[in-house]
Every structure is written in C-alpha cells, then in structure tokens.
Protein backbone atom coordinates (compact mmCIF):
# COMPACT_ATOMS: atom_id res chain seq x y z
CA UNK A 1 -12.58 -2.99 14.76
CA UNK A 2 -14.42 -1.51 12.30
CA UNK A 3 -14.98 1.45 14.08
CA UNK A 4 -10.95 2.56 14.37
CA UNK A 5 -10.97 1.85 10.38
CA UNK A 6 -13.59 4.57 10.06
CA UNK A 7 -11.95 6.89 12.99
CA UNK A 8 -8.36 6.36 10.86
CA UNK A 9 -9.64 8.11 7.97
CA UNK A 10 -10.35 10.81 9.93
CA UNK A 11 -13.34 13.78 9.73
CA UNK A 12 -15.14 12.06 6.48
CA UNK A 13 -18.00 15.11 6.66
CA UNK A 14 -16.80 16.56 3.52
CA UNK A 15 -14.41 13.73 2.02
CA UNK A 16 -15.69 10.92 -1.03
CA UNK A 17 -14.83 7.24 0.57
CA UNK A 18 -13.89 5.17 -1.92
CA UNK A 19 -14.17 1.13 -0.23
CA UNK A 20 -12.71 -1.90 -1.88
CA UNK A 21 -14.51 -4.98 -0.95
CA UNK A 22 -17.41 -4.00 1.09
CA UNK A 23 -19.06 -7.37 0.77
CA UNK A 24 -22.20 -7.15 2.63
CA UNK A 25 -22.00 -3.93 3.93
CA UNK A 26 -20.56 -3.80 7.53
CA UNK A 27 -17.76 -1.41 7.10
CA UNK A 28 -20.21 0.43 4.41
CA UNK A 29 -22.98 0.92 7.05
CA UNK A 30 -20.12 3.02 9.23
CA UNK A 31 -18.98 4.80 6.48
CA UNK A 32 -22.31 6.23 4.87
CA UNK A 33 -23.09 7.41 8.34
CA UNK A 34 -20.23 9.63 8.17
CA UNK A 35 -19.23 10.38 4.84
CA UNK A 36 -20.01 12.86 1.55
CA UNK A 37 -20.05 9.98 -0.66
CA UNK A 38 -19.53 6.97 -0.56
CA UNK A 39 -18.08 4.68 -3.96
CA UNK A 40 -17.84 1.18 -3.00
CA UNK A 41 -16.56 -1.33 -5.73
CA UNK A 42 -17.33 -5.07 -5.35
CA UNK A 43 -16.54 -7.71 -7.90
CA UNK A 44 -19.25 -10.35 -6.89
CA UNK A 45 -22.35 -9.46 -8.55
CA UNK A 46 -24.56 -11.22 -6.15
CA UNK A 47 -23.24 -8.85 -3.53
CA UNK A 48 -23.25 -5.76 -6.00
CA UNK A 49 -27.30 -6.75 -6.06
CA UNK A 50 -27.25 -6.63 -2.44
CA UNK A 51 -25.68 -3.77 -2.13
CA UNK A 52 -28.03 -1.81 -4.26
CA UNK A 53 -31.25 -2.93 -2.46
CA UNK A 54 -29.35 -2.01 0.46
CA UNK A 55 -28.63 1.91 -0.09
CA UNK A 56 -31.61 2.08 -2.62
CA UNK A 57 -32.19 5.02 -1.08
CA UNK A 58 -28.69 6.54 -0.28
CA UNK A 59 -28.39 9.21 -3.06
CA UNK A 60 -24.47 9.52 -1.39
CA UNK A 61 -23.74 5.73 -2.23
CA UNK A 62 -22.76 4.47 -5.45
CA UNK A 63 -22.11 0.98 -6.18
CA UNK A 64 -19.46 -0.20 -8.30
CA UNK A 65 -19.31 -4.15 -10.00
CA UNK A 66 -15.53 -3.87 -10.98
CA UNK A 67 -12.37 -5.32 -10.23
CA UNK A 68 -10.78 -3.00 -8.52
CA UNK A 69 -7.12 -3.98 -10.07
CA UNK A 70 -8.51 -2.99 -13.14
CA UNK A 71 -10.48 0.53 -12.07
CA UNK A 72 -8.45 3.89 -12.07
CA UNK A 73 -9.61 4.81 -8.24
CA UNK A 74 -9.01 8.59 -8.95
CA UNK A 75 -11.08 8.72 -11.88
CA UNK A 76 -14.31 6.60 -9.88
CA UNK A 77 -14.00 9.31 -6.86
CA UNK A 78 -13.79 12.43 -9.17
CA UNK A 79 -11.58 13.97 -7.17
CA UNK A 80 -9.62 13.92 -4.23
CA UNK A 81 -10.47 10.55 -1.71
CA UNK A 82 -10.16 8.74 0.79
CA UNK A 83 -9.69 5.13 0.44
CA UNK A 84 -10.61 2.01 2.80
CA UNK A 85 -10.65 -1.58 2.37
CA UNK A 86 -11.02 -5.10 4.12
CA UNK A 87 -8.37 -5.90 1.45
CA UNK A 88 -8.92 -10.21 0.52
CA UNK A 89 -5.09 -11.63 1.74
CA UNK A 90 -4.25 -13.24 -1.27
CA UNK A 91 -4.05 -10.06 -3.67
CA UNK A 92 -3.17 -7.29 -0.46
CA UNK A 93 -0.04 -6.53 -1.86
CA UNK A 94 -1.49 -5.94 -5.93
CA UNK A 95 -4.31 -4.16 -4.59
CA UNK A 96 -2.19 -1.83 -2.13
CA UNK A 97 0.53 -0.90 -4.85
CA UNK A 98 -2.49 -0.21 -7.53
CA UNK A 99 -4.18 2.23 -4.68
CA UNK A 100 -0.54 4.13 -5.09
CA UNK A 101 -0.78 4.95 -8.93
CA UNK A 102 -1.04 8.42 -9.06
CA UNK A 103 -3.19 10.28 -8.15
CA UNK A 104 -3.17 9.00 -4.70
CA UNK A 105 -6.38 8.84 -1.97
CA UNK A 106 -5.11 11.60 0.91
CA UNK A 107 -5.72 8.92 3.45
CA UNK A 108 -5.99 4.91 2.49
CA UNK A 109 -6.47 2.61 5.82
CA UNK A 110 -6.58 -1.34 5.18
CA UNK A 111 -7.16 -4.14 7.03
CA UNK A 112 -4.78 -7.01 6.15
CA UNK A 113 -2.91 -9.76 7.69
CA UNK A 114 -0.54 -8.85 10.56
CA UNK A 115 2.30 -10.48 9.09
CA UNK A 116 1.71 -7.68 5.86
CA UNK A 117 1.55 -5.07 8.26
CA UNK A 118 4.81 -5.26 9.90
CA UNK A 119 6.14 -5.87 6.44
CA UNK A 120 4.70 -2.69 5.68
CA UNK A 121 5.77 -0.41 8.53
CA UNK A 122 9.28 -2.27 9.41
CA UNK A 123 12.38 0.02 9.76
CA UNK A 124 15.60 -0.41 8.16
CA UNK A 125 17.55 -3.62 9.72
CA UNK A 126 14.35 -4.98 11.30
CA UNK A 127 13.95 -8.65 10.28
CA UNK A 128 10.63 -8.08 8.21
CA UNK A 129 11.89 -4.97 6.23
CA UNK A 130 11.87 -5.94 3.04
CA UNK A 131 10.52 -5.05 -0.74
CA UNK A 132 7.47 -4.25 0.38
CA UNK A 133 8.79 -2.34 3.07
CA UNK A 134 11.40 0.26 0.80
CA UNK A 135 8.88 0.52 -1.78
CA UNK A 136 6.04 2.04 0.21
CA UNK A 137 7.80 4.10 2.34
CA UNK A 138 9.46 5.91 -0.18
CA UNK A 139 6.18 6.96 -1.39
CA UNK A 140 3.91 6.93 2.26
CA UNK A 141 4.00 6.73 5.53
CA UNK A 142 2.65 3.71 6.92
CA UNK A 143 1.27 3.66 10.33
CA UNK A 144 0.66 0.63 12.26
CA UNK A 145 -2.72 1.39 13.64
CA UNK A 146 -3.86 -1.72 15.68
CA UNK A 147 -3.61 -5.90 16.06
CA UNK A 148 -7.49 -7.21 15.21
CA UNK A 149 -7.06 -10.83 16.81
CA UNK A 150 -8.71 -13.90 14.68
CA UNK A 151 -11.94 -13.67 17.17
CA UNK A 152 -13.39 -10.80 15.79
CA UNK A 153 -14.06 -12.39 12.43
CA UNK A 154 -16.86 -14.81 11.48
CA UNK A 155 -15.93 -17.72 11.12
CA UNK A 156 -12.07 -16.25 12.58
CA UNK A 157 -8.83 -16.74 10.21
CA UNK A 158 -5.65 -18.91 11.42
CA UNK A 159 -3.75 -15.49 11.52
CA UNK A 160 -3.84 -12.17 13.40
CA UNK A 161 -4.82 -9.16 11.54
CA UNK A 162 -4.05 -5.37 12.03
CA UNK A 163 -5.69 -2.40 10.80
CA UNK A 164 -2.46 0.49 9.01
CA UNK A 165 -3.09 3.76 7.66
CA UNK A 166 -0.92 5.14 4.53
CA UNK A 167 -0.53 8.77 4.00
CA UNK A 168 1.53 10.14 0.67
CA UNK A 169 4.97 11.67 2.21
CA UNK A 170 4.68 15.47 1.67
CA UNK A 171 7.99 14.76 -0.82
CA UNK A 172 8.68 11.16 -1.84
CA UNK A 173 12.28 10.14 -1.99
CA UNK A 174 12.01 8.86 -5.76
CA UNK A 175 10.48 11.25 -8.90
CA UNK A 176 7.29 9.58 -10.20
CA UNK A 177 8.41 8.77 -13.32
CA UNK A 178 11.36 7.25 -11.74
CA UNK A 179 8.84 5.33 -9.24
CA UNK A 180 8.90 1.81 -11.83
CA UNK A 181 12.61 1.67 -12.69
CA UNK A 182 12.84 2.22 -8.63
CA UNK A 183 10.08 -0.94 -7.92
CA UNK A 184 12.22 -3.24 -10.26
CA UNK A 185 15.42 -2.04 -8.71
CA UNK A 186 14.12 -2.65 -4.83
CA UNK A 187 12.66 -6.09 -5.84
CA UNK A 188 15.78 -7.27 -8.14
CA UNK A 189 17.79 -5.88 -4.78
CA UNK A 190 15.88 -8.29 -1.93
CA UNK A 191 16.18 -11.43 -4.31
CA UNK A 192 19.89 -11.21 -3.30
CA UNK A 193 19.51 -9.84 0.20
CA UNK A 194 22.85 -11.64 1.49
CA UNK A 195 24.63 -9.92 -0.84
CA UNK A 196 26.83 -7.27 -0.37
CA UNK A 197 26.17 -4.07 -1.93
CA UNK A 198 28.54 -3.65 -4.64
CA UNK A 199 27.32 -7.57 -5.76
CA UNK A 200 24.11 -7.07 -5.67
CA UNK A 201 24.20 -3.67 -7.79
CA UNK A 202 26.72 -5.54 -10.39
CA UNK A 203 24.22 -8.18 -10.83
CA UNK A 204 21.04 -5.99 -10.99
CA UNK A 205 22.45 -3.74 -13.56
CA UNK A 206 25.04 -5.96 -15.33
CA UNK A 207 27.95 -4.14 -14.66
CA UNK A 208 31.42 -4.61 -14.12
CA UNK A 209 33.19 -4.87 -10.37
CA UNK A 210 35.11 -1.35 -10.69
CA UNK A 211 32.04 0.44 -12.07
CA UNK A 212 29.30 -1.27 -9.29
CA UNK A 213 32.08 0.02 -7.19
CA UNK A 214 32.47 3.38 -8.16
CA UNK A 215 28.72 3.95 -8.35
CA UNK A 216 28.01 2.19 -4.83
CA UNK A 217 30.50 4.77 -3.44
CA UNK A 218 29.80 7.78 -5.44
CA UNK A 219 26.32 7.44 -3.33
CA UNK A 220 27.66 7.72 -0.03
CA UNK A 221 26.85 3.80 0.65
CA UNK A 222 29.36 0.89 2.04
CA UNK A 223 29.85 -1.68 -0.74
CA UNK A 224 29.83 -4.45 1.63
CA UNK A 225 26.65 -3.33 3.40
CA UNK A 226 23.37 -5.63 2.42
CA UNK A 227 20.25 -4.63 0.93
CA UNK A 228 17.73 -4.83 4.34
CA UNK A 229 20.19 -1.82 6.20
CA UNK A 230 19.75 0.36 3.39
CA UNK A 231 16.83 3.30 3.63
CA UNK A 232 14.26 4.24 0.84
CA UNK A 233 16.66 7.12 0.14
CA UNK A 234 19.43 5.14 0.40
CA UNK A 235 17.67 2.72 -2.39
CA UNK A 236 16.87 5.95 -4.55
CA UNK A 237 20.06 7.46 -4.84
CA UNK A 238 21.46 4.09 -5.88
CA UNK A 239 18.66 4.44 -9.30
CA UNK A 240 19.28 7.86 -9.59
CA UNK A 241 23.06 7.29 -10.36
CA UNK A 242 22.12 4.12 -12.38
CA UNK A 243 20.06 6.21 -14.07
C-alpha cells in the first residue's frame, strides 16, 4: 500500500516530496529512497524527535514540527513539489483544500477514507457527488487510485480506505481569484440540493424570481434542474454571471 503511494507520484529522482504526517517514518523510509528531497512536517514533537534521530544522517531530509494547516507548502519546498500524505480522517477535507492554495504541488496523492474518495472523484448525478466533489474538480483531476482494506493497518480502522492522486487541470474552469466566491457558491448550492435551480440561486444570492430566472437561463442551465446534475463548469458560469 505504501508502495503504489510512492509509484503514484511518479519518477521522484529529481522532484522535492513534501509528506504531511509521516509519523514514524514508514511512508518516509520509501520516499527518501527515491526522492531529491524530502520535507516532511509532523505536528507531534515526540515524533519530530524521532524523526530526526532517524535521518540524522539524510542531508536530503528535513524535518518540519508544524501544523501543516498553518504552513504555506510552496514556500517549505522552495519550489515546485510533489506532495503525499497519510492524511488523519478527521481534518482530510481542511488539509486537502489547504494543499490547493496556490501554488499547487504538480502531483499530491493521499490516503484517506474510501467514503472521501468517491466523494472526491464522483461524476455529475452519481449519488456521492457533492461539494467536495465540484470544488476539486474544477481545479484537479482526481484519480481514484486503489481500495486499501482495514487489514493493512495496525491496529485496522472500522472503514475501508483508498489511496487518489490529484493533478492541477492544465486550465481550471474558475479564475483564481474567483476560486473563494466559487467555494461559497458550491457549498451554499449543496445545502439546498433538492432544490431546483432557479430556487436555489434566488436564495444563495438574494435575488428576486425573474432575475434568478433570467440569470439561470442566460447560462445555458434548466431552472428546474438540481444542484448534484450540474458540472464544475456548469457551477462556474453560474458565479461568473453572478459576478
């Protein structure tokens, strides 16, 4: 399992690795072997002190006792990077949207709970697409990599887990600086996902019936269609013409 993160991020020869939560070094170990560099940022200090008497003698390694929700990831690599993490379940989705402030790593590959994962990679329509779902992939491409069952943890979870790799789209479907007005917009949209269209975009923006209407149409969309059929771009010509 921790082998396919490693072979995810592809040829590391010449890349800087930048890991969130190594922990005690399992998914580290793989990584040095096959990295440049390799910046790992742990919040526990015990660990951090581990760490360091571990690749004492790694020139490559550098060991980081941060909270990674609060480090600019760009600025630790110096430059381009790669990103991997055995991301802790309760703060995936923080830690996955901070790891998309720009500038972004070329490659990041996580390993989070399954459930997440199809969250992350469902299509339009599919019962899981969601928030989550519109707001990354109008930014990345998420690939479902593989299903890591409970056993191959110590001790194992209650859940399955799955190992996805996110790549930045070579053209996103929102601008950057429209990328937080977009977030509010996508979230503000799934709290009223039974909604139709031209409700929920009334609501959301405080508008009027004739002008939700005219905008809802003016994009191309079906005012009676709900939020989970409609596509990243769908979702970012709606803020555009908000806008």
């Amino acid at each position: 399992m921790l082998d396919s993160i490693v072979d995810a991020l592809g040829d590391l020869s010449q890349r800087t690795v930048v890991e969130i939560g190594p922990g005690r070094g399992a998914l580290t170990d793989r990584l040095v072997a096959k990295a440049q560099r390799v910046v790992a940022v742990e919040v526990d200090r015990d660990l951090v002190q581990h760490l360091r008497a571990r690749y004492a003698d790694k020139s490559q390694v550098q060991i980081v006792e941060a909270d990674v929700l609060t480090t600019n990831l760009a600025e630790l690599a110096g430059g381009s990077y790669v990103l991997a993490g055995n991301v802790p379940y309760y703060i995936t989705t923080p830690i996955i949207f901070h790891a998309l402030e720009l500038p972004r790593p070329d490659v990041a590959v996580y390993l989070v709970q399954k459930e997440v994962a199809d969250r992350m990679a469902a299509p339009p329509g599919d019962k899981t697409y969601g928030a989550l779902s519109v707001n990354l992939q109008a930014v990345v491409n998420v690939e479902f990599i593989r299903k890591v069952p409970p056993g191959s943890f110590n001790p194992p979870p209650a859940v399955d887990s799955a190992v996805v790799r996110v790549t930045p789209r070579p053209e996103a479907v929102i601008e950057p600086e429209l990328e937080p007005r977009f977030r509010s917009f996508v979230l503000a949209a799934f709290g009223l996902r039974r909604k139709q269209l031209v409700r929920v975009v009334r609501t959301v923006a405080s508008l009027d019936a004739e002008r939700a209407l005219d905008i809802v149409t003016s994009c191309g969309l079906n005012p009676e269609a709900r939020p989970e059929t409609l596509s990243p771009a769908d979702f970012a010509r709606l803020v555009r013409a908000l806008q």
